[in-house]
C-alpha atoms as a PDB file:
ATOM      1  CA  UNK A   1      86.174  93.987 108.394  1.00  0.00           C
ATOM      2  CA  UNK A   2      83.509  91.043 108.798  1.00  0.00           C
ATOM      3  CA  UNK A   3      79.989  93.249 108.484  1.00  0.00           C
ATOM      4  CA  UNK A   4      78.782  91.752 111.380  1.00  0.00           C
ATOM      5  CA  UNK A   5      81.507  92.232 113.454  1.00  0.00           C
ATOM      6  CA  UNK A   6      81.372  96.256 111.910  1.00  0.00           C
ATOM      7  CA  UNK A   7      77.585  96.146 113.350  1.00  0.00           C
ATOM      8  CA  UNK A   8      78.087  94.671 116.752  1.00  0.00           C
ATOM      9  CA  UNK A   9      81.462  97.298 117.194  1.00  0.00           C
ATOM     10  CA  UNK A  10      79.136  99.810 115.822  1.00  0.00           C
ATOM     11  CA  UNK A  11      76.526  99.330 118.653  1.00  0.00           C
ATOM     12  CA  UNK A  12      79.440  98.918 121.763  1.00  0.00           C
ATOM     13  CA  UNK A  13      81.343 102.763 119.754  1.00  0.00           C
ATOM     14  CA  UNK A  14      77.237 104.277 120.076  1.00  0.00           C
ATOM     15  CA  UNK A  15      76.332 102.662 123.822  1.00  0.00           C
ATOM     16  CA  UNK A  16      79.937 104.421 125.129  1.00  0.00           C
ATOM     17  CA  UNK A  17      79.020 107.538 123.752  1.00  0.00           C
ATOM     18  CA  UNK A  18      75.506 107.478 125.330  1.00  0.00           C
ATOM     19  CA  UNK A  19      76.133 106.308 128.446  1.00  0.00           C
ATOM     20  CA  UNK A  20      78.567 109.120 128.438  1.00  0.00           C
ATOM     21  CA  UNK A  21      75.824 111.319 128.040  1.00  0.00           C
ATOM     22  CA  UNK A  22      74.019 110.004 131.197  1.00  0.00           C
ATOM     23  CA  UNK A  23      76.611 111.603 133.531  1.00  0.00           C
ATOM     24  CA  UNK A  24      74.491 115.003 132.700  1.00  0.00           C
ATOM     25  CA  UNK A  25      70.996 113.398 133.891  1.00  0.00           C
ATOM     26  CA  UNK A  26      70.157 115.029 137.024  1.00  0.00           C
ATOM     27  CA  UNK A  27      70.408 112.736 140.333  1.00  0.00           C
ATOM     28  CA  UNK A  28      66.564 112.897 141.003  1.00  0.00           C
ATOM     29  CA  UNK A  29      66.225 110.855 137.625  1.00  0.00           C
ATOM     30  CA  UNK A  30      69.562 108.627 138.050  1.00  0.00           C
ATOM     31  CA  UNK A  31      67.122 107.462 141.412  1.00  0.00           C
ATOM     32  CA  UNK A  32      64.041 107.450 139.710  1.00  0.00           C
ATOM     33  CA  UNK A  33      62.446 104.180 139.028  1.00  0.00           C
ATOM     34  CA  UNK A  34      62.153 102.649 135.017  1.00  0.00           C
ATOM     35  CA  UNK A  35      58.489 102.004 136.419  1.00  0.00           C
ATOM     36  CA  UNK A  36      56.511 101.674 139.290  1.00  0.00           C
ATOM     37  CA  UNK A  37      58.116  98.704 141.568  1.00  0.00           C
ATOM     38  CA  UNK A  38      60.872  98.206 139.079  1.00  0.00           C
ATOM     39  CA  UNK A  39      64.750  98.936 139.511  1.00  0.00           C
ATOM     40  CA  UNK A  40      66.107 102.322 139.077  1.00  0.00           C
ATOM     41  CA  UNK A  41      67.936 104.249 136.566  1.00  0.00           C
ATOM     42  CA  UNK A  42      70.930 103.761 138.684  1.00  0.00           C
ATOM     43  CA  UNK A  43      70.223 100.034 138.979  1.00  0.00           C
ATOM     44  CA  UNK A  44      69.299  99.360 135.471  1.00  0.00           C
ATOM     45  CA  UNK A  45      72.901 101.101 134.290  1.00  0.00           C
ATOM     46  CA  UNK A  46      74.508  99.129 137.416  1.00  0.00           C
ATOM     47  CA  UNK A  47      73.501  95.786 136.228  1.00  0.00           C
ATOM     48  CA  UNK A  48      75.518  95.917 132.854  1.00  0.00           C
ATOM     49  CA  UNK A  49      78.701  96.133 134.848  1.00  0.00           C
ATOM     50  CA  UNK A  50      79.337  92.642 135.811  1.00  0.00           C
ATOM     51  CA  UNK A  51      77.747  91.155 132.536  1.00  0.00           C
ATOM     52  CA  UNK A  52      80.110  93.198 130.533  1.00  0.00           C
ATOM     53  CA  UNK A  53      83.161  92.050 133.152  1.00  0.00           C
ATOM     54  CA  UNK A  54      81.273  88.136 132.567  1.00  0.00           C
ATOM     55  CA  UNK A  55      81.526  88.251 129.102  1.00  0.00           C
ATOM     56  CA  UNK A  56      85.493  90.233 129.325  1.00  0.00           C
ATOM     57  CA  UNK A  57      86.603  87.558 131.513  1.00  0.00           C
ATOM     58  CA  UNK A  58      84.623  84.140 131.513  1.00  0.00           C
ATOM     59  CA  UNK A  59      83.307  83.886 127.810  1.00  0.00           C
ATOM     60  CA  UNK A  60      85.224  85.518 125.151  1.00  0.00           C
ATOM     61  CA  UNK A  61      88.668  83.984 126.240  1.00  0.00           C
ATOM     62  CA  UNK A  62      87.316  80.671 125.818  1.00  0.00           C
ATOM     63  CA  UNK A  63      84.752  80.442 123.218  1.00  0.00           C
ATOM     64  CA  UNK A  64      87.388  79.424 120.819  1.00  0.00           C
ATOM     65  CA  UNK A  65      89.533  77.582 123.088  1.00  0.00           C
ATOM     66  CA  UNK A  66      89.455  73.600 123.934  1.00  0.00           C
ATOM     67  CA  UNK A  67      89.005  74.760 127.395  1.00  0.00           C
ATOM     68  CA  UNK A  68      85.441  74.172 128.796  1.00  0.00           C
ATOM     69  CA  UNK A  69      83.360  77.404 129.180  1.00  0.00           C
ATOM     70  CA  UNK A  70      83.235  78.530 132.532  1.00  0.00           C
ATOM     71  CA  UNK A  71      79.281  78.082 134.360  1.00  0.00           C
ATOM     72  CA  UNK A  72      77.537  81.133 134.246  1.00  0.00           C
ATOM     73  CA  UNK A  73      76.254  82.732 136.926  1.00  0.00           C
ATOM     74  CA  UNK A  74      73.521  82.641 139.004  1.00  0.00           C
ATOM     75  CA  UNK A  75      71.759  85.475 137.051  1.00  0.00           C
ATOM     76  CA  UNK A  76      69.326  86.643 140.111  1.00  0.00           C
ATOM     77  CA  UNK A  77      71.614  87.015 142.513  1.00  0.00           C
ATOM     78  CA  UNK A  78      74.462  89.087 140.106  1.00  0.00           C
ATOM     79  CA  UNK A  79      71.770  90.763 139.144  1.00  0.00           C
ATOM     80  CA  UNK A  80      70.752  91.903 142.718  1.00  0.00           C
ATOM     81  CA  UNK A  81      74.537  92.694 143.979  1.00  0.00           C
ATOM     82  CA  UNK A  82      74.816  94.950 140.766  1.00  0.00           C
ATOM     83  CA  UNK A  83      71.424  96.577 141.843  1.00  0.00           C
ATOM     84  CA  UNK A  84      72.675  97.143 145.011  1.00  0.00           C
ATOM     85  CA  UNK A  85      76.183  98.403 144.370  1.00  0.00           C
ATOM     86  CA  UNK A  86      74.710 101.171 142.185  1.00  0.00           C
ATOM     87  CA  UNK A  87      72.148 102.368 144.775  1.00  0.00           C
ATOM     88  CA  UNK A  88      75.257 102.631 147.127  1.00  0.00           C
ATOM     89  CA  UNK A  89      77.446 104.498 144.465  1.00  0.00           C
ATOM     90  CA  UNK A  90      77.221 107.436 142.944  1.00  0.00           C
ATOM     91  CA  UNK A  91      76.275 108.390 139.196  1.00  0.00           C
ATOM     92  CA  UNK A  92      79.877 108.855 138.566  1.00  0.00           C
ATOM     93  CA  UNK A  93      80.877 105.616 140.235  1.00  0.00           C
ATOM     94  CA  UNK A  94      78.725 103.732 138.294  1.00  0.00           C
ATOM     95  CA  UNK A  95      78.979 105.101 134.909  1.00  0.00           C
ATOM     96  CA  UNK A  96      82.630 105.386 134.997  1.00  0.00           C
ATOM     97  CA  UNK A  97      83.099 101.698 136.136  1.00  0.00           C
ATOM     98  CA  UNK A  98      81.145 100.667 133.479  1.00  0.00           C
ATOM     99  CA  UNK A  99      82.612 102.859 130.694  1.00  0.00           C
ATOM    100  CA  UNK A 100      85.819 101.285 131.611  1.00  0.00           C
ATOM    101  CA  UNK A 101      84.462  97.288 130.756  1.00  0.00           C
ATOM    102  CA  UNK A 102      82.753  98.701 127.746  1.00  0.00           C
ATOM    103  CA  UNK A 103      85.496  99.754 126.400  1.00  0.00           C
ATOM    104  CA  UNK A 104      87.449  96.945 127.695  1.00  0.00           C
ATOM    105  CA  UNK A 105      85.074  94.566 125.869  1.00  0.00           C
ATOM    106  CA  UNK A 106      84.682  96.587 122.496  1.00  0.00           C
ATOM    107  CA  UNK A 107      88.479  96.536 122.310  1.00  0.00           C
ATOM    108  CA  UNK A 108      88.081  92.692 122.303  1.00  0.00           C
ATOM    109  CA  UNK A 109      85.931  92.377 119.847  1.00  0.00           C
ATOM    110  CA  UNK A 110      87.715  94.981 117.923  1.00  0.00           C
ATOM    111  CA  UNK A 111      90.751  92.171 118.238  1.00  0.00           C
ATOM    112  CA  UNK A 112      89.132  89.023 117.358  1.00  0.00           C
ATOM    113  CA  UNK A 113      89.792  88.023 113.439  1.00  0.00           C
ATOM    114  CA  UNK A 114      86.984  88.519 111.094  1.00  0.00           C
ATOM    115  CA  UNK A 115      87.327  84.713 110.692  1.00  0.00           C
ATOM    116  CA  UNK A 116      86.039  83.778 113.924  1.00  0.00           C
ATOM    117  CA  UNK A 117      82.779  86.181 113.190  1.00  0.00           C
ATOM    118  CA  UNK A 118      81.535  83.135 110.606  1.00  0.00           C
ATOM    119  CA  UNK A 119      82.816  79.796 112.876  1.00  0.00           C
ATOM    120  CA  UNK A 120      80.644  78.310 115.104  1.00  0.00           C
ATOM    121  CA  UNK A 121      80.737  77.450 119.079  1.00  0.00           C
ATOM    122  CA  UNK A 122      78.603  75.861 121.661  1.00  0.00           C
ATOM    123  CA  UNK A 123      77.819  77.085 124.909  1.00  0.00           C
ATOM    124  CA  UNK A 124      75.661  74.113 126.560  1.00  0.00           C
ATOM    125  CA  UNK A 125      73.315  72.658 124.175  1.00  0.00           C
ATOM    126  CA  UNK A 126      73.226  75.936 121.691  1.00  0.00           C
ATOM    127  CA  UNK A 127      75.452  76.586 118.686  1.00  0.00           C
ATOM    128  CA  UNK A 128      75.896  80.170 118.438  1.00  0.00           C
ATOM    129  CA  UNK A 129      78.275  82.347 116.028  1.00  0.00           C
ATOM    130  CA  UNK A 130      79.778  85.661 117.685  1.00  0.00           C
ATOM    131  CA  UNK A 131      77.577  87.337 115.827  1.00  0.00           C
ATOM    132  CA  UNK A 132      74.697  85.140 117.139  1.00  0.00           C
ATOM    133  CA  UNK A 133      75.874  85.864 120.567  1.00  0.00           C
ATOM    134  CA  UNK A 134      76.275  89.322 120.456  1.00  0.00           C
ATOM    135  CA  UNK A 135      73.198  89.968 118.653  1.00  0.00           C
ATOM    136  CA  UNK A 136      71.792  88.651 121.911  1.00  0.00           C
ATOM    137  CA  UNK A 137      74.048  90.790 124.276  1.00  0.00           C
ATOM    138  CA  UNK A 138      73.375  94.324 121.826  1.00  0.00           C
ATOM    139  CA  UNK A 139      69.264  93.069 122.359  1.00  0.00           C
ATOM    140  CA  UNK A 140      69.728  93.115 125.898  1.00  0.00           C
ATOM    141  CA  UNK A 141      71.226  96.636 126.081  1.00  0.00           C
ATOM    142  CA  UNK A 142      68.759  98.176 123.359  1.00  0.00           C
ATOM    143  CA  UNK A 143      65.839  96.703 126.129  1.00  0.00           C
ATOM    144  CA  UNK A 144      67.225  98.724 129.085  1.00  0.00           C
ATOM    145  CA  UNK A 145      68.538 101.681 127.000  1.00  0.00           C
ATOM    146  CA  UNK A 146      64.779 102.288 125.677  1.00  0.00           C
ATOM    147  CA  UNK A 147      63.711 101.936 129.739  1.00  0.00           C
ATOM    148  CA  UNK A 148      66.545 104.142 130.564  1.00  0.00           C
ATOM    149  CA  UNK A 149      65.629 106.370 127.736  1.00  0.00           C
ATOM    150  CA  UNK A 150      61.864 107.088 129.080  1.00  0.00           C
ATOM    151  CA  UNK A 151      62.941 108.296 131.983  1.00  0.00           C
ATOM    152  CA  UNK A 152      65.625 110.792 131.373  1.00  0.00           C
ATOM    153  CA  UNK A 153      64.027 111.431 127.914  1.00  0.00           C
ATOM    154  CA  UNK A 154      66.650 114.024 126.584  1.00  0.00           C
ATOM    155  CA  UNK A 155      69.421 112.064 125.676  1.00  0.00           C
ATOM    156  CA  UNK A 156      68.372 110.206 123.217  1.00  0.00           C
ATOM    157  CA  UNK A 157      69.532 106.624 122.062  1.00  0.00           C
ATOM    158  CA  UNK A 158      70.658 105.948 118.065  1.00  0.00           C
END
């Protein structure tokens, strides 16, 4: 296997098991705030959902293809529906709708040939490699798993 693919399916394997951990935080702390005036634990878990189901659905299918990438979308608002479907749901809700994309998503990756790992794509103006892309994607989860992590404090991220 490509090592960079191993790394990026290495860091998808580790976020499912901790965010499996997370169904044993108590509720007060799923509500709790990351800080003051920012989104919730709950929100901040929430908000991965429909970037994993993005990615599942609008990106990796045709990052290969001749097909033109579908737009992205408008980041704000996504990210504000997310936020406010997880207030609404319940710990479980949440975490098992996004442990089902996860894995959804690392069994993609897990399909694509090593090849792909070292060609090259555009998405607008940038040339990216999956690895490039992901990298970007795993940064963005390590960023809210250390916010995440503050809060609850006993399950701890590695």
């Amino acid at each position: 296997m490509h090592p960079e693919k191993k790394q990026i399916l290495k860091h998808y394997e580790k976020s499912i098991l901790w965010l499996e951990q997370l169904s044993h935080v108590a509720d007060k702390q799923w509500r709790s705030p990351i800080q003051q005036g920012k989104w919730t634990v709950a929100e901040v878990i929430g908000h991965l959902i429909p970037w994993d189901e993005f990615v599942l659905h609008e990106r990796i299918p045709f990052l290969f293809s001749k097909e033109q990438l579908p737009k992205g979308p408008n980041v704000e608002q996504m990210n504000a529906e997310a936020a406010s479907s997880s207030r609404l749901q319940s710990m479980e809700q949440t975490l098992q709708a996004l442990l089902i994309i996860r894995r959804l998503l690392l069994d993609a990756l897990a399909r694509l040939p090593d090849e792909l790992w070292q060609q090259s794509f555009k998405i607008g103006h940038s040339e990216l490699t999956l690895y490039s892309y992901f990298s970007g994607l795993v940064e963005h989860d390590l960023h809210h798993f250390s916010q995440v992590q503050n809060v609850i404090g006993e399950i701890e991220w590695r």
